[in-house]
Protein backbone atom coordinates (compact mmCIF):
# COMPACT_ATOMS: atom_id res chain seq x y z
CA UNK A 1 5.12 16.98 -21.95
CA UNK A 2 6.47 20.52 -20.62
CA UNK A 3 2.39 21.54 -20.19
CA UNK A 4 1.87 18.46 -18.07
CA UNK A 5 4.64 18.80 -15.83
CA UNK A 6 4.03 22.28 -15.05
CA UNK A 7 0.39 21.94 -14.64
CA UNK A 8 -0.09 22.91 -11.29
CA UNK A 9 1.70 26.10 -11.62
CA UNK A 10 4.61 26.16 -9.27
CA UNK A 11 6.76 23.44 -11.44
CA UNK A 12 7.69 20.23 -10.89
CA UNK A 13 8.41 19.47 -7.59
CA UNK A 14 4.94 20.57 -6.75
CA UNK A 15 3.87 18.86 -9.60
CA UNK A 16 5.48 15.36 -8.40
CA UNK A 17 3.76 15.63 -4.82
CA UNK A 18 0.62 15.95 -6.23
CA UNK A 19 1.37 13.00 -7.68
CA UNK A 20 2.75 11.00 -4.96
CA UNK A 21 -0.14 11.82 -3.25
CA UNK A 22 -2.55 10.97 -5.41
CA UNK A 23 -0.43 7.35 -5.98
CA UNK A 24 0.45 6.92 -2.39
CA UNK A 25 -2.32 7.71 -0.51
CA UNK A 26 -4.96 5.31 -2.29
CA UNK A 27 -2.08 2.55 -2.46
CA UNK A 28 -1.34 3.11 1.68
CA UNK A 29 -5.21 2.82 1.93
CA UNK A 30 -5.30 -0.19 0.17
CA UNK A 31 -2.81 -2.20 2.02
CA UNK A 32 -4.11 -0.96 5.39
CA UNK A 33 -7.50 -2.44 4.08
CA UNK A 34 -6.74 -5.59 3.11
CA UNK A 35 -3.84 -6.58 5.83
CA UNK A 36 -7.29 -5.56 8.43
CA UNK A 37 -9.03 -7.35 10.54
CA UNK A 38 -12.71 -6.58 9.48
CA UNK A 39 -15.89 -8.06 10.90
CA UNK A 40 -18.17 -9.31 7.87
CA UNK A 41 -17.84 -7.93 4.31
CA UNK A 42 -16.63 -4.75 5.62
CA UNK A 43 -13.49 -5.33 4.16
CA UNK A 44 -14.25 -6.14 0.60
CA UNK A 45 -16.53 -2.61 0.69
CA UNK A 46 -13.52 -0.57 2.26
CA UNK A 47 -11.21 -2.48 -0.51
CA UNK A 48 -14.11 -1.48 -3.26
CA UNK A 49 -14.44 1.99 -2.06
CA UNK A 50 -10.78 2.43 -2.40
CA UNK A 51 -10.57 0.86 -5.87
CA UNK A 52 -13.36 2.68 -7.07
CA UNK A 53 -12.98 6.31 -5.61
CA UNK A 54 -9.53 6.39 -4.97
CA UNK A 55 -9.29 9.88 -3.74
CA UNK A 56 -12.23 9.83 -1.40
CA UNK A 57 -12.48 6.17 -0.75
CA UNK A 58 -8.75 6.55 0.96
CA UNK A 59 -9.77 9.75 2.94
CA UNK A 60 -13.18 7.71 4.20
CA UNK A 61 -11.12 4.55 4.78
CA UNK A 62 -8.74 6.48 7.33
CA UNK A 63 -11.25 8.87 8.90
CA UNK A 64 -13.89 6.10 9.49
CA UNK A 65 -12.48 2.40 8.44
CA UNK A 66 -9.43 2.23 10.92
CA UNK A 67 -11.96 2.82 13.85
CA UNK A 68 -13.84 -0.33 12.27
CA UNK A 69 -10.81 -2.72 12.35
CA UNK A 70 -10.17 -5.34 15.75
């Protein structure tokens, strides 16, 4: 357990940000998806993207999918 949460190297508050981000940002992603307004089946892609490929699928969404909403 020690080995985990001192994985990153600089201890655990670093350790708990990578975290958060990794839990927050797909989860922020995913809410901004599916309250959106999106013409066709763009929404159920953006919403698969960001289930699929959390990571990238939430950077994608907000550099590209917001620009999509109306």
């Amino acid at each position: 357990m020690m080995t985990f949460l001192f994985l990153f190297g600089g201890g655990i508050i670093i350790t708990l940000l990578a975290i958060l981000l990794v839990i927050l940002f797909p989860l922020i992603a995913l809410i901004s998806a599916l309250t959106g307004n999106f013409p066709g089946n763009e929404k159920i892609l953006w919403v698969l993207a960001i289930l699929f490929l959390p990571f990238l699928g939430s950077l994608l969404y907000f550099l590209i999918g917001l620009n999509q909403r109306r």
